[in-house]
Protein backbone atom coordinates (compact mmCIF):
# COMPACT_ATOMS: atom_id res chain seq x y z
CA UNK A 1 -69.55 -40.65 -21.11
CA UNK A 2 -70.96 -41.06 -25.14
CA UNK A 3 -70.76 -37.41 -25.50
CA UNK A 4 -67.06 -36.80 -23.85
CA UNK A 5 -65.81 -39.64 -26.29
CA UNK A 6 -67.53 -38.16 -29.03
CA UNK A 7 -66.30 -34.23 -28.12
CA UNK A 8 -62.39 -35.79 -27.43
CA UNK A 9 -62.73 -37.75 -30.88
CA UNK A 10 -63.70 -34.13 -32.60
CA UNK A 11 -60.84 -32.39 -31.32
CA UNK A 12 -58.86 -34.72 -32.21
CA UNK A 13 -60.12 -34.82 -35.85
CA UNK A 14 -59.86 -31.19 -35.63
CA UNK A 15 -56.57 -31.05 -34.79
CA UNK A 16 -55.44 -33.63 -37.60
CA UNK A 17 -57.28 -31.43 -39.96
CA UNK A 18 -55.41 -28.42 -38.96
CA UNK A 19 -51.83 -30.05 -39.13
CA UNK A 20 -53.32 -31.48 -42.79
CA UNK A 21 -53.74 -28.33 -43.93
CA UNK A 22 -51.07 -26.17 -42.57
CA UNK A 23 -48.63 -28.96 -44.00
CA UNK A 24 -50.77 -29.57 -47.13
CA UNK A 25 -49.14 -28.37 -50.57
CA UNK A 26 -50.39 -25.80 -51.99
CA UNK A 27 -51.02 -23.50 -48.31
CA UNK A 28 -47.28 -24.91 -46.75
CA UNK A 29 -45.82 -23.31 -50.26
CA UNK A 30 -47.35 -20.44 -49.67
CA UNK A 31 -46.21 -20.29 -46.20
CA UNK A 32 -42.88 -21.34 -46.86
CA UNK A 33 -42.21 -18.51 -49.18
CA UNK A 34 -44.60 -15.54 -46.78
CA UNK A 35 -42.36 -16.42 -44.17
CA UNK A 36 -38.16 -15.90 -44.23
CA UNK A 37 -36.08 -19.28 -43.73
CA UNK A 38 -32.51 -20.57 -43.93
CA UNK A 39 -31.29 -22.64 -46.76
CA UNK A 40 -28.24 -24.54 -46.52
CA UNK A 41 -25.96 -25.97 -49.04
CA UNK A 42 -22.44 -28.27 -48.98
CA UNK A 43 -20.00 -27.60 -51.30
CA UNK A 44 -17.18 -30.04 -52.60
CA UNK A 45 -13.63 -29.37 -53.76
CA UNK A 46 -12.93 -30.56 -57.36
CA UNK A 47 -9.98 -31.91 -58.08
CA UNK A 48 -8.38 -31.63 -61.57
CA UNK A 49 -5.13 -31.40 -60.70
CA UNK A 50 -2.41 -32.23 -58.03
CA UNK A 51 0.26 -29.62 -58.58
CA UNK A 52 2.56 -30.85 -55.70
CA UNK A 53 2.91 -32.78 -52.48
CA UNK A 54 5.42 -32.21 -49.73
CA UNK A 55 6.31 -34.29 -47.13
CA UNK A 56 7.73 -32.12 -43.78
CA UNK A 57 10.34 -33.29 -41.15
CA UNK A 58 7.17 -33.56 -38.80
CA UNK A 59 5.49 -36.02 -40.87
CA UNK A 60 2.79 -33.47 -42.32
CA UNK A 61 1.53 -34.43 -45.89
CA UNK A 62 1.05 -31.12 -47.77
CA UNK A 63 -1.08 -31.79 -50.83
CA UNK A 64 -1.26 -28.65 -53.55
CA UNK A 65 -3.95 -29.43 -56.08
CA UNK A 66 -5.55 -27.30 -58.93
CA UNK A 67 -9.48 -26.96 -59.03
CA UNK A 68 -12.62 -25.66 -57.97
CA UNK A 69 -12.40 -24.85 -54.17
CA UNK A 70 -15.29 -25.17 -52.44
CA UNK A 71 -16.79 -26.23 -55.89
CA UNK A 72 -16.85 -23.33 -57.29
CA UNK A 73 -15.11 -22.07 -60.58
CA UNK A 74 -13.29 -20.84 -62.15
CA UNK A 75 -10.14 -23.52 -61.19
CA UNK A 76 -7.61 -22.36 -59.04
CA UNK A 77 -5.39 -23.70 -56.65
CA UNK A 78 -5.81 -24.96 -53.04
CA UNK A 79 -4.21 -27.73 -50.82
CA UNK A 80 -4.46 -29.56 -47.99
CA UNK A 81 -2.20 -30.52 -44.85
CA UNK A 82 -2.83 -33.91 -42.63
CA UNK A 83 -0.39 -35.60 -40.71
CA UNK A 84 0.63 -39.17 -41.56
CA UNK A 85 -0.05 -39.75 -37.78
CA UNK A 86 -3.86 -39.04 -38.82
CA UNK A 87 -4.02 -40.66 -41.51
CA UNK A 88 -2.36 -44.14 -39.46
CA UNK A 89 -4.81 -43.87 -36.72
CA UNK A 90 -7.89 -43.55 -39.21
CA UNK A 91 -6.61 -46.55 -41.13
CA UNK A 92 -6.36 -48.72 -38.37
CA UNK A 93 -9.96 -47.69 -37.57
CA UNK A 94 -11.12 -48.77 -41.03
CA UNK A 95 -9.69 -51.69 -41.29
CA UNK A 96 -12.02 -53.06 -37.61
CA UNK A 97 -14.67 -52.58 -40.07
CA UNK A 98 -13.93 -53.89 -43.30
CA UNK A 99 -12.63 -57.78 -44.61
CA UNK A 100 -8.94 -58.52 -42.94
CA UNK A 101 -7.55 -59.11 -47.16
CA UNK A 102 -9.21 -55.50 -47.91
CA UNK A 103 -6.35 -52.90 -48.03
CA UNK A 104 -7.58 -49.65 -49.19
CA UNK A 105 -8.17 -47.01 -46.19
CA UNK A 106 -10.16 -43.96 -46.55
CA UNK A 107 -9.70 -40.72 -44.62
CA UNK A 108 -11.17 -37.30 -44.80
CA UNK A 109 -9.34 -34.08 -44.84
CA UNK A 110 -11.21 -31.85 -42.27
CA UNK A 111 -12.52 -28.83 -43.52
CA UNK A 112 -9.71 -26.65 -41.17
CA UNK A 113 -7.16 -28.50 -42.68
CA UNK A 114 -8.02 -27.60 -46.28
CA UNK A 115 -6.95 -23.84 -47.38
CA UNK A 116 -7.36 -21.84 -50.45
CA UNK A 117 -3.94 -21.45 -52.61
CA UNK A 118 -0.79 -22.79 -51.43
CA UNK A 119 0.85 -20.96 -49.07
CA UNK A 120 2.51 -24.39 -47.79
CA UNK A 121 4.92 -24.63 -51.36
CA UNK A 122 6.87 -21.35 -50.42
CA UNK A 123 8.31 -23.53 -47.33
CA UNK A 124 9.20 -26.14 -49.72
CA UNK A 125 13.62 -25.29 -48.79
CA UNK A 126 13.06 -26.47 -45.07
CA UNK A 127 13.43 -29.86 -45.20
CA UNK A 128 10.43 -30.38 -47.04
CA UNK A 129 11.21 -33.96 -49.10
CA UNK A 130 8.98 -33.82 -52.29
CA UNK A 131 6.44 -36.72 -52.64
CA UNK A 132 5.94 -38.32 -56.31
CA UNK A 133 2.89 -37.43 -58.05
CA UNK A 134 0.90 -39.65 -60.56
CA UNK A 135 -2.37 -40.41 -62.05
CA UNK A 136 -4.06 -43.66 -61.47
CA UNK A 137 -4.04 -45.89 -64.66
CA UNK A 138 -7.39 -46.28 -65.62
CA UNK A 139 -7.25 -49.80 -65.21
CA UNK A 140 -6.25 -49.53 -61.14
CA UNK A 141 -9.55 -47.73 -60.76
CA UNK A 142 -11.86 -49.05 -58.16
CA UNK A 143 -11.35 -52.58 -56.52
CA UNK A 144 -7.42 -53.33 -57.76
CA UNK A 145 -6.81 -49.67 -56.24
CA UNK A 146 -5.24 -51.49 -53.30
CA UNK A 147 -2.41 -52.81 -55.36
CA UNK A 148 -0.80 -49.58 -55.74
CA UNK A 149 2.48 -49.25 -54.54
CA UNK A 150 4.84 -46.12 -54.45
CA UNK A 151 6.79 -45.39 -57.50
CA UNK A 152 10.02 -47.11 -58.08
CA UNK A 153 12.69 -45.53 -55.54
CA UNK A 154 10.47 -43.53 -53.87
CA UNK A 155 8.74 -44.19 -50.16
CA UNK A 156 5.75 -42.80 -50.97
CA UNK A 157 3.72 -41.42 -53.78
CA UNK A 158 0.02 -39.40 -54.49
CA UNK A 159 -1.88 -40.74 -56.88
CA UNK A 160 -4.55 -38.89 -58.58
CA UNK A 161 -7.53 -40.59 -59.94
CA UNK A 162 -7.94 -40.34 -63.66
CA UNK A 163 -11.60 -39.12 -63.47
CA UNK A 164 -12.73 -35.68 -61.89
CA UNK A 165 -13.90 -36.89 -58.22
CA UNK A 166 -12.05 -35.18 -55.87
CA UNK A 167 -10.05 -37.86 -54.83
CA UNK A 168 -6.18 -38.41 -54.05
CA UNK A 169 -4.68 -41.15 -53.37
CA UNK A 170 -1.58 -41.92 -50.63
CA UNK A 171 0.55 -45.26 -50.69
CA UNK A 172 3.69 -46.12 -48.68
CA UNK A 173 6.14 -48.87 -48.21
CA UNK A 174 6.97 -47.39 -44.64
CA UNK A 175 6.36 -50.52 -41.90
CA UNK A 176 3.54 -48.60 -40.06
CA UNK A 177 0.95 -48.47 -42.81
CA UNK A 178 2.35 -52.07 -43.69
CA UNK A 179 -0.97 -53.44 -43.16
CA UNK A 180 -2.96 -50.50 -45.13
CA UNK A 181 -0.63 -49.31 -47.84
CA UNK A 182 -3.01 -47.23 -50.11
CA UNK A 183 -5.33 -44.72 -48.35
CA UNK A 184 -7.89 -42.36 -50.51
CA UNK A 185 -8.39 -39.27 -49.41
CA UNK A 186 -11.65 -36.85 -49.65
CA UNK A 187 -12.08 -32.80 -48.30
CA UNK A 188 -14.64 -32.39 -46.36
CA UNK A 189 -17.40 -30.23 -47.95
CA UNK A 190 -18.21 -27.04 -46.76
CA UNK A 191 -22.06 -26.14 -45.73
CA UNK A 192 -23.01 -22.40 -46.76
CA UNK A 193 -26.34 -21.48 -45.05
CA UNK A 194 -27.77 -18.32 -45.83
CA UNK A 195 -30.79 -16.67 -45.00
CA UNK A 196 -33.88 -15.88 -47.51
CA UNK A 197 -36.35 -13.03 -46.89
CA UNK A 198 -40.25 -14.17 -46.57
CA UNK A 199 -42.66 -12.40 -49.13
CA UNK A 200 -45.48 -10.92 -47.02
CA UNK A 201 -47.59 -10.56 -50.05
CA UNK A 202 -47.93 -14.56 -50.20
CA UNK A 203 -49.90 -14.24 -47.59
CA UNK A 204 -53.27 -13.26 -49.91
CA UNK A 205 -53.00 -16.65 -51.13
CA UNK A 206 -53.73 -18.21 -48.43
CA UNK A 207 -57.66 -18.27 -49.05
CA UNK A 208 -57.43 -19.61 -52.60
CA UNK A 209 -54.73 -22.07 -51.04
CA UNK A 210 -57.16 -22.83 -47.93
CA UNK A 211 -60.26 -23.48 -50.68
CA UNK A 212 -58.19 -25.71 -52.74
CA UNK A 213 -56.51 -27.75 -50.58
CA UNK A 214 -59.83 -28.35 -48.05
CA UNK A 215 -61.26 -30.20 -50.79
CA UNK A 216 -59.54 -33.09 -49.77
CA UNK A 217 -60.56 -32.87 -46.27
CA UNK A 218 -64.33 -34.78 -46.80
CA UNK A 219 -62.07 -37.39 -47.84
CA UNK A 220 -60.00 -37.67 -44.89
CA UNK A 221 -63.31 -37.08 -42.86
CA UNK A 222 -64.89 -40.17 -44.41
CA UNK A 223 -61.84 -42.12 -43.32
CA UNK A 224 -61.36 -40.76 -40.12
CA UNK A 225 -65.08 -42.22 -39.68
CA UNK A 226 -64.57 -45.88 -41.18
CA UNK A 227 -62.21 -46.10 -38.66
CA UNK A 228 -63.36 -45.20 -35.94
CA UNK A 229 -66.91 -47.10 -37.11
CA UNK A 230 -64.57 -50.18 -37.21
CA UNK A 231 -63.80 -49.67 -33.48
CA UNK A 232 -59.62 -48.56 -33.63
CA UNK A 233 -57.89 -47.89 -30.73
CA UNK A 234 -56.72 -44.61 -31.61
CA UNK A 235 -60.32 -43.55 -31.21
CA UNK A 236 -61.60 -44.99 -27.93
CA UNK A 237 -58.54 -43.65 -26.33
């Protein structure tokens, strides 16, 4: 019975040693790199301009904005359509979750819904009704954002913030967004994965990796020992 408890301890020891080392620093680098693997990265639009916004006779918002799409320069220009319905629905969401005096809704473009140029502005003659555009006063950023209000004789208007987020603004007097008058909107990012070849030549690290990264393992060996000398569960199980 000694012996089986002693043999199950050692592989057990043995295989925390392996995992140690496979995942230990200097030998997982060298792995990582032998071997091929996927790396993936989100991207954010920049906004430093809005250019236009549309509103159509179906209640689409068409933002047209000047920046880098997908985050990438040089700027250019992109835009963005969302229906008012949307951007209701998501409101009345936020607000379950946030103080009942708070009145600042956020919503988030989806990534299908964002497009590069803008192709929407040449359909600006059928019954498009332009939307005001203006740039937050600095002194509106952050918590008084939600006393924005359309611009005089307007219904609705897009602010831009005055710093380089990529963040618009929407505010209207209309009765159904009575209750959450100023909503910011954010694109979605967009995640690029690629792949990256492995280096089979990393592989004759791997001894000089093994050697120097072993060193530790006496250490761990000694603790693995004081514990189970001081009778932990882990191992009489």
């Amino acid at each position: 019975m000694k012996n089986s408890k002693l043999i199950l301890s050692s592989v057990k020891f043995g295989f925390i040693l392996l995992i140690l080392l496979m995942n230990s620093g200097c030998t997982s680098e060298v792995l990582y790199n032998a071997k091929g693997h996927s790396v993936s990265e989100t991207h954010y639009d920049v906004i430093n301009q809005v250019t236009a916004a549309y509103l159509t006779p179906e209640q689409d918002l068409i933002v047209c904005l000047h920046g880098f799409y997908e985050g990438k320069p040089p700027s250019q220009k992109y835009s963005f359509r969302v229906s008012i319905q949307q951007l209701i629905e998501s409101s009345a969401q936020f607000e379950k979750q946030v103080l009942q005096d708070f009145r600042v809704g956020e919503f988030t473009v989806p990534r299908n819904q964002v497009v590069f140029g803008c192709p929407y502005a040449s359909n600006e003659l059928k019954g498009w009704r332009p939307v005001k555009v203006e740039t937050i006063p600095t002194e509106l950023i952050g918590s008084r954002l939600k006393s924005l209000r359309p611009f005089p004789g307007t219904h609705e208007t897009i602010y831009k913030n005055g710093e380089t987020d990529g963040q618009v603004v929407y505010t209207s007097n209309e009765a159904t967004l009575a209750n959450t008058p100023v909503i910011q909107l954010r694109t979605a990012g967009v995640t690029i994965t690629r792949e990256e070849g492995g280096n089979p030549l990393f592989y004759l690290f791997l001894p000089v990796t093994i050697v120097v990264d072993i060193v530790a393992i006496p250490i761990i060996a000694i603790s693995f020992m004081i514990m189970c000398a001081t009778g932990n569960e882990y191992c009489r199980s």
